[in-house]
N, C-alpha and C. Protein backbone atom coordinates (compact mmCIF):
# COMPACT_ATOMS: atom_id res chain seq x y z
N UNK A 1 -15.30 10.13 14.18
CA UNK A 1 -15.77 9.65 12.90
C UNK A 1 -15.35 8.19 12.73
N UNK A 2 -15.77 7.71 12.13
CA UNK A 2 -15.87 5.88 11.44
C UNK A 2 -14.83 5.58 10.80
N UNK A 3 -14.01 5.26 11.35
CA UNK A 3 -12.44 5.14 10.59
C UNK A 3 -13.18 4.32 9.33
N UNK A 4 -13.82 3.67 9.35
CA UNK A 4 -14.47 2.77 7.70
C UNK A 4 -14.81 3.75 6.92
N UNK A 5 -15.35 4.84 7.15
CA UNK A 5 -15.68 5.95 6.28
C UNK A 5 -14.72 6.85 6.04
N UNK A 6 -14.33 6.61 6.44
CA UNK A 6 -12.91 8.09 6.42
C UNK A 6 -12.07 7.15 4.81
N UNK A 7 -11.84 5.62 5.10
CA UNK A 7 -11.02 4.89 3.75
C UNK A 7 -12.19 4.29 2.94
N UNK A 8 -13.57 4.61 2.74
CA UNK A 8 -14.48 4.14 1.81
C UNK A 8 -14.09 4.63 0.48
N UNK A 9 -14.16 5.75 0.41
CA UNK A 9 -13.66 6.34 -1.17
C UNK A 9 -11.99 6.16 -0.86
N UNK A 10 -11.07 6.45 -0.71
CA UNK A 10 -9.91 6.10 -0.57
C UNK A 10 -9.12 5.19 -1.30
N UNK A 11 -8.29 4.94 -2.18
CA UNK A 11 -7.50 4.12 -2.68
C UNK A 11 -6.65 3.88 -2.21
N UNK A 12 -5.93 2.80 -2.13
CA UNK A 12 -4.49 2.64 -2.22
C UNK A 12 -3.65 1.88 -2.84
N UNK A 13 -2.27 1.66 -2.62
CA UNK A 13 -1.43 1.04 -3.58
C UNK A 13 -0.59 0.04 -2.13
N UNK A 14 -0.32 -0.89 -3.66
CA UNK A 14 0.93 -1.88 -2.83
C UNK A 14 1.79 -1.61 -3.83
N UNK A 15 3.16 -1.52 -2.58
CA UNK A 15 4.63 -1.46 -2.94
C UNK A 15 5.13 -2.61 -3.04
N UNK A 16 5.71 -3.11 -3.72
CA UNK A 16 6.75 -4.61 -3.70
C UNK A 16 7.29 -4.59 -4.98
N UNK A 17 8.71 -4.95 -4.54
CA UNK A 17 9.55 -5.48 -5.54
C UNK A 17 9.78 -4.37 -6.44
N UNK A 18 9.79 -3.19 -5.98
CA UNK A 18 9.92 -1.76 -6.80
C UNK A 18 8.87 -1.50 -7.68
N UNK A 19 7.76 -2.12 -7.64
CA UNK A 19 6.14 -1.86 -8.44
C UNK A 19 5.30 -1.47 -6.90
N UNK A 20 4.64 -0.12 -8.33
CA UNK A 20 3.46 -0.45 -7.79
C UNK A 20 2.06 -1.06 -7.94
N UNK A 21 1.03 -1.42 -7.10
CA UNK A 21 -0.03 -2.15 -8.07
C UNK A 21 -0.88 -0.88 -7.79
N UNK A 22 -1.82 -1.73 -8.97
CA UNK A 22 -2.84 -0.95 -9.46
C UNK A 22 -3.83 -0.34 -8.17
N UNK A 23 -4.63 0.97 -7.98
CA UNK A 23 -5.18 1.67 -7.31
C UNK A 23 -6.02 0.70 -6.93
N UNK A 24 -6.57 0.13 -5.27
CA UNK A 24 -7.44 -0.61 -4.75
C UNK A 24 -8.18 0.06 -3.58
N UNK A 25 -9.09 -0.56 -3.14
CA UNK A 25 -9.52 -0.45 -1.92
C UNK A 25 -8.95 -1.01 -0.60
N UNK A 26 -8.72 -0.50 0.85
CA UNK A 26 -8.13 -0.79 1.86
C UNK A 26 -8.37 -2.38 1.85
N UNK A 27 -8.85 -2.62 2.07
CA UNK A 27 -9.75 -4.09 1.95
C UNK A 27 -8.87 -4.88 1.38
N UNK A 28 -8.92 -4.92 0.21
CA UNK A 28 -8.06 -5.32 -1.28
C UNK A 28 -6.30 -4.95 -0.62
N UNK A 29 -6.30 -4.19 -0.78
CA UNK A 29 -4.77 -3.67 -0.38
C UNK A 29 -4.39 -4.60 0.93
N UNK A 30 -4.75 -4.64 2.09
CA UNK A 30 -4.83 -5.40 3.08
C UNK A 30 -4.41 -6.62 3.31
N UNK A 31 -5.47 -7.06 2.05
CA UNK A 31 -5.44 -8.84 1.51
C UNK A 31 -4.25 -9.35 0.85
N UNK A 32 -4.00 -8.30 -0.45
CA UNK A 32 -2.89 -8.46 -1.34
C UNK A 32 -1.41 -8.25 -0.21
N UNK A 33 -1.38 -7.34 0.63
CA UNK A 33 -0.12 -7.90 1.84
C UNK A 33 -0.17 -8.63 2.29
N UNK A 34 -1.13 -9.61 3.23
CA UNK A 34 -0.99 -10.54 3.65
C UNK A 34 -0.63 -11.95 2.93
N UNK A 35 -1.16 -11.89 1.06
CA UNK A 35 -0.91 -12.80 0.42
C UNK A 35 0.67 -12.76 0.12
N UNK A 36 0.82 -11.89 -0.18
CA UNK A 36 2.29 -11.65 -0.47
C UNK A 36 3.70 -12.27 1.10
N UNK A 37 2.84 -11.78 2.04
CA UNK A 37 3.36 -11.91 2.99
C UNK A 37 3.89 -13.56 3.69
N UNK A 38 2.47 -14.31 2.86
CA UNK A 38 2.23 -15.90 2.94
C UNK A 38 3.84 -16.61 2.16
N UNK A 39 4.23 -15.48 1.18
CA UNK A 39 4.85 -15.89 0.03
C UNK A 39 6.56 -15.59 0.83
N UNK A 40 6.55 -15.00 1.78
CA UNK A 40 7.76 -14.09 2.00
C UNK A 40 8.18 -13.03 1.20
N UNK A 41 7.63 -12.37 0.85
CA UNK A 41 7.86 -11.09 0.19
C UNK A 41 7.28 -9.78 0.95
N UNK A 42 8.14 -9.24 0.94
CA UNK A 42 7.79 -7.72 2.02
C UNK A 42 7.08 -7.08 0.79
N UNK A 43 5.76 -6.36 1.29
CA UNK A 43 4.85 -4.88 0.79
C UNK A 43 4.21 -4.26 1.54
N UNK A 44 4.16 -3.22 1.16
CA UNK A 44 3.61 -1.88 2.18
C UNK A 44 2.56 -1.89 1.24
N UNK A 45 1.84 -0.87 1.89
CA UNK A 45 0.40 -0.23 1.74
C UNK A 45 0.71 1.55 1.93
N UNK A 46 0.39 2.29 1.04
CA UNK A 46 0.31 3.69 0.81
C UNK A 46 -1.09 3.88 0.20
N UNK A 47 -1.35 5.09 0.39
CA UNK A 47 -2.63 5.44 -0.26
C UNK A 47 -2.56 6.09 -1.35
N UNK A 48 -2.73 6.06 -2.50
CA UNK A 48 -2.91 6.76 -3.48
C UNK A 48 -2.27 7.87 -3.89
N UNK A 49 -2.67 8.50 -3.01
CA UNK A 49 -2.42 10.08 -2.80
C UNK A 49 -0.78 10.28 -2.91
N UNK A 50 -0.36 8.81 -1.35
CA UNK A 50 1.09 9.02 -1.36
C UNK A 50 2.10 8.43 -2.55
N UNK A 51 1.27 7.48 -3.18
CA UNK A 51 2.01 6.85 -4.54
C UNK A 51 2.21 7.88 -5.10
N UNK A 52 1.47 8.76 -5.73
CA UNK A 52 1.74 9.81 -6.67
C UNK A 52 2.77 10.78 -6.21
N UNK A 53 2.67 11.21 -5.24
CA UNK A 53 3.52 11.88 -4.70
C UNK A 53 4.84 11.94 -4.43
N UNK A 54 5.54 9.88 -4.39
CA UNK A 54 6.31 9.96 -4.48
C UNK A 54 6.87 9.28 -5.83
N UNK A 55 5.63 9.40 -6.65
CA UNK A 55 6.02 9.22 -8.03
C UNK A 55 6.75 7.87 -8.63
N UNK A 56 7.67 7.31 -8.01
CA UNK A 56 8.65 5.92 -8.11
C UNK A 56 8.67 5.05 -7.04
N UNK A 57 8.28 3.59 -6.79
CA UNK A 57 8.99 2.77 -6.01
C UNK A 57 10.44 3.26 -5.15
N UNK A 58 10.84 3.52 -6.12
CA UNK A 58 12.66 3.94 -5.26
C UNK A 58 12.29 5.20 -4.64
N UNK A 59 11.65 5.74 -4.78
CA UNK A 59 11.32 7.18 -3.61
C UNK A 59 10.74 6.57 -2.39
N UNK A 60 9.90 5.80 -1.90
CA UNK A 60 9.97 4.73 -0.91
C UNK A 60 10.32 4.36 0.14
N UNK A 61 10.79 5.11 1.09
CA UNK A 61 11.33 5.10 2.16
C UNK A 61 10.87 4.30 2.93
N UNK A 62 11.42 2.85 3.03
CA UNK A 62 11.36 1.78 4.02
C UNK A 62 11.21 2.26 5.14
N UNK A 63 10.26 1.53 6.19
CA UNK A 63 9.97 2.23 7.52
C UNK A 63 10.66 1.12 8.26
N UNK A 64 11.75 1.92 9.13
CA UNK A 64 12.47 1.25 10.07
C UNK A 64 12.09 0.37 11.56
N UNK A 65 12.02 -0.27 11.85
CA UNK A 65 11.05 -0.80 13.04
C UNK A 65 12.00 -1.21 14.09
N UNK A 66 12.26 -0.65 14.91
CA UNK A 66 13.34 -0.48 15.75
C UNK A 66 12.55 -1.03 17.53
């Protein structure tokens, strides 16, 4: 299947700075890290689904890159 179709309906969120932003498209989400990124500020990308789930920024488990 079309990985583009699989995140067409799909939302997601950016993490930074213990916020989250508002529900976007991969696209959008994508952009808003790399801008941030221009800035030196670390953000992730979760999908929707997983924002809610973990309900708070501080639930968040930084991914270690070893």
């Amino acid at each position: 299947m079309d990985e583009r179709k699989i995140y067409m309906n799909q939302k997601f969120v950016v993490i930074t700075e213990g916020k989250f932003s508002q529900p976007m498209s991969r696209e959008e989400a994508v952009k808003t890290v790399k801008e941030y990124d221009q800035k030196d500020i670390i953000a992730y990308v979760v999908s929707e689904e997983e924002a809610n789930r973990i309900k708070t920024p501080d639930n968040f488990n930084e991914p270690k890159w070893k």
